[in-house]
N, C-alpha and C. Protein backbone atom coordinates (compact mmCIF):
# COMPACT_ATOMS: atom_id res chain seq x y z
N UNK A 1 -178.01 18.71 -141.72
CA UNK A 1 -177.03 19.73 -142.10
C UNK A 1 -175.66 19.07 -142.22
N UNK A 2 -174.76 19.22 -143.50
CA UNK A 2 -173.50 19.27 -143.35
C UNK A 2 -172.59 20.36 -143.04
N UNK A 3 -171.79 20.00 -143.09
CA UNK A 3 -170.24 21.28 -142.38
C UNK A 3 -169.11 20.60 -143.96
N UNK A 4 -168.72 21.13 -144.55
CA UNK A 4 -167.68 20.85 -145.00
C UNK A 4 -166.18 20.42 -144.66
N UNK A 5 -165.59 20.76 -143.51
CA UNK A 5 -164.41 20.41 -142.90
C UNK A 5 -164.69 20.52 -141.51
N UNK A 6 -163.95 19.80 -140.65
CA UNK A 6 -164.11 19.81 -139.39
C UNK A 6 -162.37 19.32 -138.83
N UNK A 7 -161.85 20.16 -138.56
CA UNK A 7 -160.40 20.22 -137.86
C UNK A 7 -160.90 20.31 -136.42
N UNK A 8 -160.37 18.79 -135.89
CA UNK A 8 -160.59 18.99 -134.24
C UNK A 8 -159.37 17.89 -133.37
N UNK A 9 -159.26 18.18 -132.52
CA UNK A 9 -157.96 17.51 -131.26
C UNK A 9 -158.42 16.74 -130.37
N UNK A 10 -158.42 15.35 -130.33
CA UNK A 10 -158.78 14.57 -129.71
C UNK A 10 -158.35 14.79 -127.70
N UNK A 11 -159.33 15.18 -127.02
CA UNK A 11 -158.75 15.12 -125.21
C UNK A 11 -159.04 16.63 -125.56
N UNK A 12 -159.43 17.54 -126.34
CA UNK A 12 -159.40 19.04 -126.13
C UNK A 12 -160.63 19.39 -125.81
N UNK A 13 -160.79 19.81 -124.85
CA UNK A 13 -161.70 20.46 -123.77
C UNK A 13 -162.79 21.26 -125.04
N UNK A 14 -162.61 22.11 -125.42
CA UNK A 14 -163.22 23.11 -126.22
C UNK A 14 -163.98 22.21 -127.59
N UNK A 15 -162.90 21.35 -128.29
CA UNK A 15 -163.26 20.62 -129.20
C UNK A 15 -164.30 19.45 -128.75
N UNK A 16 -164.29 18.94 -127.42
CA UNK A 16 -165.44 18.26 -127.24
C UNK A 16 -166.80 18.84 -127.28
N UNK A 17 -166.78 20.17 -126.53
CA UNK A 17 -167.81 21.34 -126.43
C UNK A 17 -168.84 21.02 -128.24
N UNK A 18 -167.52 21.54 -129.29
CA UNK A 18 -168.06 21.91 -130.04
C UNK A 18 -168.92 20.35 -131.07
N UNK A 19 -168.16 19.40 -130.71
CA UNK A 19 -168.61 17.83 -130.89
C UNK A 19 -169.70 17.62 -130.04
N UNK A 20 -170.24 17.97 -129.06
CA UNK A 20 -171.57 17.92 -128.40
C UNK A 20 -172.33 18.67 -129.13
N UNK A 21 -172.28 20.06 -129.51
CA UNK A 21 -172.50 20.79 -129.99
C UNK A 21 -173.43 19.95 -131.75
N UNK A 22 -172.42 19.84 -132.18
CA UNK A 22 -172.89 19.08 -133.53
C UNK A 22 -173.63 17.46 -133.84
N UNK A 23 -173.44 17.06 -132.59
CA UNK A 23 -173.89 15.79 -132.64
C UNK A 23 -175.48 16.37 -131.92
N UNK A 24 -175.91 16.78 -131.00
CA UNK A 24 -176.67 17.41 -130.63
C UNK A 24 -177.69 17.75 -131.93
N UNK A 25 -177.10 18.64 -133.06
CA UNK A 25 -178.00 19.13 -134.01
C UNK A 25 -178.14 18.34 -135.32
N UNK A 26 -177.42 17.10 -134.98
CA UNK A 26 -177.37 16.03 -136.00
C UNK A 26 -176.37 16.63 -137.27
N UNK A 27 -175.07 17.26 -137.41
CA UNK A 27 -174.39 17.96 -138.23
C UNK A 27 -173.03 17.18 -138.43
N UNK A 28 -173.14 16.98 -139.66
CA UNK A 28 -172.03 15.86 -140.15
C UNK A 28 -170.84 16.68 -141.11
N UNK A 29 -169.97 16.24 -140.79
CA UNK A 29 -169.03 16.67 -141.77
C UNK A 29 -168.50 15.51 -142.61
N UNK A 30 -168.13 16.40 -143.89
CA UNK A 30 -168.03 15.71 -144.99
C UNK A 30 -166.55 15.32 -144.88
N UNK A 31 -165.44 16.16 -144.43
CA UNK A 31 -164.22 15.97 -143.88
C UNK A 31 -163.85 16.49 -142.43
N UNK A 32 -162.98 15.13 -142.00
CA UNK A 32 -162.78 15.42 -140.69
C UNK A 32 -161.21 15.25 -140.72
N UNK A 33 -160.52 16.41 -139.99
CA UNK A 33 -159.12 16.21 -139.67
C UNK A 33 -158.98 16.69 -138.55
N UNK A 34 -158.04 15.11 -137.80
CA UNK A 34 -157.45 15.32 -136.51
C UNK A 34 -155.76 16.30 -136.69
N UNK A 35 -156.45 16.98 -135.84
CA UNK A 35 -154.77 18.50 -135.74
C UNK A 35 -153.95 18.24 -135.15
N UNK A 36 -153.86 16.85 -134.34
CA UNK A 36 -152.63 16.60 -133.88
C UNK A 36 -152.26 15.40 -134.59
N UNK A 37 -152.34 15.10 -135.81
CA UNK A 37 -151.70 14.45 -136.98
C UNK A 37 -151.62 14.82 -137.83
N UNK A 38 -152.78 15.93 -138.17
CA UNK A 38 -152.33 17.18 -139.18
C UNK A 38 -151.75 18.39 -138.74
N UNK A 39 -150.99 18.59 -138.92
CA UNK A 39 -150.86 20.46 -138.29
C UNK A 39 -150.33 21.36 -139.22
N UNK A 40 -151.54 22.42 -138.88
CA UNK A 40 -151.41 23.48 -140.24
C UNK A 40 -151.08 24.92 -139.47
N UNK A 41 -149.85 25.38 -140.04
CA UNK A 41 -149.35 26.12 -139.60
C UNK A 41 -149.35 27.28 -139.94
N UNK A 42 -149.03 28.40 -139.24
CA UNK A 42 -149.43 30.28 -139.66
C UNK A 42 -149.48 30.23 -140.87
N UNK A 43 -148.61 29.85 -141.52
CA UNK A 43 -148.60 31.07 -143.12
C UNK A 43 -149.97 30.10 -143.62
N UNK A 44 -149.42 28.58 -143.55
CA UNK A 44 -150.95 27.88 -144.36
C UNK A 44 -152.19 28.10 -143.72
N UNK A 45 -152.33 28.42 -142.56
CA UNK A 45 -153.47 28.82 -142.16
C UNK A 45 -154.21 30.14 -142.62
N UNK A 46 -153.35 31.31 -142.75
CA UNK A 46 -153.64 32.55 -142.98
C UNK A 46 -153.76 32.18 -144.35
N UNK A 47 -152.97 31.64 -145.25
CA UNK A 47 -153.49 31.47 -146.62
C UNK A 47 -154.90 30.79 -146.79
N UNK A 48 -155.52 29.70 -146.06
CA UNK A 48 -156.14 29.14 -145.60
C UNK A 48 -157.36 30.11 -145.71
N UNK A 49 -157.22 30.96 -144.65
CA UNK A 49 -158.60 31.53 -144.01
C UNK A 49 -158.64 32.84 -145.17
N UNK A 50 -157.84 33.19 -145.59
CA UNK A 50 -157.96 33.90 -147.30
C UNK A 50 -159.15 33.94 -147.88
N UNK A 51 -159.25 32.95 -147.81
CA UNK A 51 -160.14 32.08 -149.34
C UNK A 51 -161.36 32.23 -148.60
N UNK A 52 -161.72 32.56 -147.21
CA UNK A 52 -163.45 32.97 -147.09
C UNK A 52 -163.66 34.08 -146.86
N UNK A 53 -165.22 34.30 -146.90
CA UNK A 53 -165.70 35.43 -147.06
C UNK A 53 -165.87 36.14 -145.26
N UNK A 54 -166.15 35.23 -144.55
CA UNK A 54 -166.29 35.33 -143.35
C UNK A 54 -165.46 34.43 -142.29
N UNK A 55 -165.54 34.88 -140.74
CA UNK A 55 -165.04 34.08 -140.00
C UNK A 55 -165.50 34.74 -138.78
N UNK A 56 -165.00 33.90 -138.01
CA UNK A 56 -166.22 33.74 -136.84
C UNK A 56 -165.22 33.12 -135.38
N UNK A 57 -164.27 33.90 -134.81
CA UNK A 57 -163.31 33.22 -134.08
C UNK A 57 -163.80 33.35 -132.38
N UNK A 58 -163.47 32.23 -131.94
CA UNK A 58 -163.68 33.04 -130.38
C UNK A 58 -162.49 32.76 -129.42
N UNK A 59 -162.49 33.50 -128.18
CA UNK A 59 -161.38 32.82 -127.09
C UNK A 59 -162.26 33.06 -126.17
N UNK A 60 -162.49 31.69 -125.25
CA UNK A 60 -163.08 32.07 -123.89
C UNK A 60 -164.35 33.13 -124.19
N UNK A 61 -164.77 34.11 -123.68
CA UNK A 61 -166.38 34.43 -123.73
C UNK A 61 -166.38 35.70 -125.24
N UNK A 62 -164.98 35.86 -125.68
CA UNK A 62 -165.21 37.05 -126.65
C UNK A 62 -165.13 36.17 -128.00
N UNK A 63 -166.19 36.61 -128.98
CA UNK A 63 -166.44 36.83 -130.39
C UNK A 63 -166.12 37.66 -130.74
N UNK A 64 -165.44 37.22 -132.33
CA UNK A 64 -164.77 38.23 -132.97
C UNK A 64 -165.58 37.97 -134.75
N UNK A 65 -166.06 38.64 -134.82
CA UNK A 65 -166.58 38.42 -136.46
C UNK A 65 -165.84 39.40 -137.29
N UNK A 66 -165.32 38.48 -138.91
CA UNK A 66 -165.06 39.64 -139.70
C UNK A 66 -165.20 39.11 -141.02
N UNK A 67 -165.50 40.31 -141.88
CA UNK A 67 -165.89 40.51 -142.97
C UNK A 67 -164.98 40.15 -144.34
N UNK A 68 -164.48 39.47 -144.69
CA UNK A 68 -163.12 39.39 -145.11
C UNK A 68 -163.30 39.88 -147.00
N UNK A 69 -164.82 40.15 -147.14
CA UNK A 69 -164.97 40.66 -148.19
C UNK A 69 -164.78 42.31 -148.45
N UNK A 70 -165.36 43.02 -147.15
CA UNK A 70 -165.38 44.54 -146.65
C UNK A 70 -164.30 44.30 -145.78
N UNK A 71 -163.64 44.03 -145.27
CA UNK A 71 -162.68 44.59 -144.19
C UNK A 71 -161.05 44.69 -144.71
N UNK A 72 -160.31 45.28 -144.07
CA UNK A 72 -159.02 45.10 -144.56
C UNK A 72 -158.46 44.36 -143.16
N UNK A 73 -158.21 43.11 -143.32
CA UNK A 73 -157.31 42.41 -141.77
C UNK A 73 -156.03 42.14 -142.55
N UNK A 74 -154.68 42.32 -141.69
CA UNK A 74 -153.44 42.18 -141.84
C UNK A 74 -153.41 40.65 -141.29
N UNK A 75 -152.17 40.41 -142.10
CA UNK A 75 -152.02 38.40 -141.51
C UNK A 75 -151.75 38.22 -140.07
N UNK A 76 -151.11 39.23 -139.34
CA UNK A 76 -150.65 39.46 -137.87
C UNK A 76 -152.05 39.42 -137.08
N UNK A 77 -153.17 40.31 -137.46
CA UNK A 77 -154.40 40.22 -136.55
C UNK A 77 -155.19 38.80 -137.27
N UNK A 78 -154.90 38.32 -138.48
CA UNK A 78 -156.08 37.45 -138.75
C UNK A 78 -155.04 36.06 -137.98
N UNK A 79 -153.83 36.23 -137.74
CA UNK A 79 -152.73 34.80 -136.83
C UNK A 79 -153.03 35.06 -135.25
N UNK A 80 -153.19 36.10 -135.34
CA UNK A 80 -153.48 36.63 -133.25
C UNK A 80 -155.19 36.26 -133.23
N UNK A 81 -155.98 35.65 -134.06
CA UNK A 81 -157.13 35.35 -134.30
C UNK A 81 -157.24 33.42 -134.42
N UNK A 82 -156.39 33.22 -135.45
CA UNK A 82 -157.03 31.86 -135.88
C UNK A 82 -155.44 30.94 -135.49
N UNK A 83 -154.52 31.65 -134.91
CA UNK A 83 -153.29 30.84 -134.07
C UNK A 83 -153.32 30.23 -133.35
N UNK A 84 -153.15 28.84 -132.65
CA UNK A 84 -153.09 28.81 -130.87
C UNK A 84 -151.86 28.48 -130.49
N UNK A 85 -152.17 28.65 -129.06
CA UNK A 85 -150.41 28.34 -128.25
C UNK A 85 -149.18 27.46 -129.22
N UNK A 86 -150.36 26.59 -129.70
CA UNK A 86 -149.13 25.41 -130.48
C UNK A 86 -148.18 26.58 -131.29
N UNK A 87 -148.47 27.44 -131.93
CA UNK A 87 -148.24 27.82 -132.89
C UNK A 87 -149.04 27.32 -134.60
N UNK A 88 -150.09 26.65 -134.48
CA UNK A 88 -150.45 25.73 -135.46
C UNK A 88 -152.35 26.44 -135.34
N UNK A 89 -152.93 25.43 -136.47
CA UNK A 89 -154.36 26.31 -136.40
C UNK A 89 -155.08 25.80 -135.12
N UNK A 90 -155.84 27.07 -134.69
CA UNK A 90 -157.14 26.84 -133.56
C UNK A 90 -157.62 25.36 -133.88
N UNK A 91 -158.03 24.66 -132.82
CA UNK A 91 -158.91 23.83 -132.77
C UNK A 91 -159.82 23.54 -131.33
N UNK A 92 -161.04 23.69 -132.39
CA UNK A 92 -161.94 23.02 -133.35
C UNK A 92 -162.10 24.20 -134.38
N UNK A 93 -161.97 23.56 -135.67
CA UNK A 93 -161.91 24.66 -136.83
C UNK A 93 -162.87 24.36 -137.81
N UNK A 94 -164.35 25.00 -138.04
CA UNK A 94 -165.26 24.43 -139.46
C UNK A 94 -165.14 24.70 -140.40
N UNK A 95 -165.32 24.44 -141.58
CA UNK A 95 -165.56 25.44 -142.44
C UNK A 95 -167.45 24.79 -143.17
N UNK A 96 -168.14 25.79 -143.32
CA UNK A 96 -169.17 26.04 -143.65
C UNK A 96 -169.31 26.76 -144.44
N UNK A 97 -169.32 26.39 -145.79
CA UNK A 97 -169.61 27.46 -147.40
C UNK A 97 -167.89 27.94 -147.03
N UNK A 98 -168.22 29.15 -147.16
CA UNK A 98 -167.63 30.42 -147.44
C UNK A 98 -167.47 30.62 -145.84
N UNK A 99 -167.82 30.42 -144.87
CA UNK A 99 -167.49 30.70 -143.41
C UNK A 99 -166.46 29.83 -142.73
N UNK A 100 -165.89 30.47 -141.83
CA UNK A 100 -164.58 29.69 -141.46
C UNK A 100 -165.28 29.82 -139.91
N UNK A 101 -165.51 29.01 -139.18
CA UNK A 101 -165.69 28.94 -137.67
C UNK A 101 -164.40 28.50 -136.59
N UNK A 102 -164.07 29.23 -135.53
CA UNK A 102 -162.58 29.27 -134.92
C UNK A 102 -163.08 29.41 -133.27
N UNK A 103 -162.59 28.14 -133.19
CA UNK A 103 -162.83 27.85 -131.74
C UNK A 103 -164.45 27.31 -131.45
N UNK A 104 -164.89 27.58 -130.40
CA UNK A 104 -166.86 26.99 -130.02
C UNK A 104 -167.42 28.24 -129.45
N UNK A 105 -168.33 28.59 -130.21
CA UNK A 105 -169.33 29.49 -130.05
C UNK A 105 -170.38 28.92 -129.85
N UNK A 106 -171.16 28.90 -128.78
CA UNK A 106 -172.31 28.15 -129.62
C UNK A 106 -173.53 29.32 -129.90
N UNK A 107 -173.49 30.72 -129.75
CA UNK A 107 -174.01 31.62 -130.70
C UNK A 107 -173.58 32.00 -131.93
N UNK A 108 -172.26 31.55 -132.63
CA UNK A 108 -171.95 31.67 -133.55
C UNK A 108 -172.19 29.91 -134.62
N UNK A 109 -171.91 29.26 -133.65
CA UNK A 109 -172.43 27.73 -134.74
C UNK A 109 -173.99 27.59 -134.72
N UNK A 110 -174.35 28.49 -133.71
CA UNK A 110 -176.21 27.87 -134.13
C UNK A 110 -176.46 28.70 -135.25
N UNK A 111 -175.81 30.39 -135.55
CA UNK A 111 -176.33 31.12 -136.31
C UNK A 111 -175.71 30.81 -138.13
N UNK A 112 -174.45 30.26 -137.91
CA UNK A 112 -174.01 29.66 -139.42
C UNK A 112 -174.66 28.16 -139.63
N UNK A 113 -174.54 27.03 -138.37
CA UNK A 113 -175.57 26.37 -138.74
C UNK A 113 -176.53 25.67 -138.34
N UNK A 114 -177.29 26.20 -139.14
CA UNK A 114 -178.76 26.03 -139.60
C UNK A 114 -179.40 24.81 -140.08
């Protein structure tokens, strides 16, 4: 399996999670960007997460799924979603097709991938 993008922070607790996670299922990405040499910030992020059909965010034990084809999300709940403390995007961040993955699920990365 590939992943199309993979935004992750080198020493980040969560981002290792989700790097066990993928190495585990043998899942390669085609692009990899480190976020603390890139940093993509609210508006480019929210423009960013625009462009899919789905997303898939978590904090600590809550999942949040949404529909971005059926739903109406304002940029304020989709930034209180895919923001972190930095002010800059969540990391570890996938993108898969049309799915945007936010933060480590690992019921949400086993079920996008496959």
């Amino acid at each position: 399996m590939t992943l199309d993008w993979h935004y992750h922070r080198n020493g980040c607790v969560t981002c290792a999670k989700a790097q066990d996670f993928l190495t585990r299922k043998k899942v390669k990405a085609t692009t990899t960007v480190d976020a603390k040499k890139t940093r993509i910030g609210p508006d480019e992020a929210v423009a960013m997460a625009r462009k899919f059909d789905e997303i898939y965010a978590s904090k600590g034990t809550k999942l949040v799924h949404l529909d971005l084809k059926n739903e109406k999300v304002d940029d304020e709940q989709l930034k209180g979603l895919i923001i972190g403390p930095s002010g800059n995007l969540r990391a570890p961040t996938l993108q898969v097709g049309k799915i945007l993955l936010i933060g480590f699920n690992e019921e949400s990365y086993s079920k996008v991938l496959k």
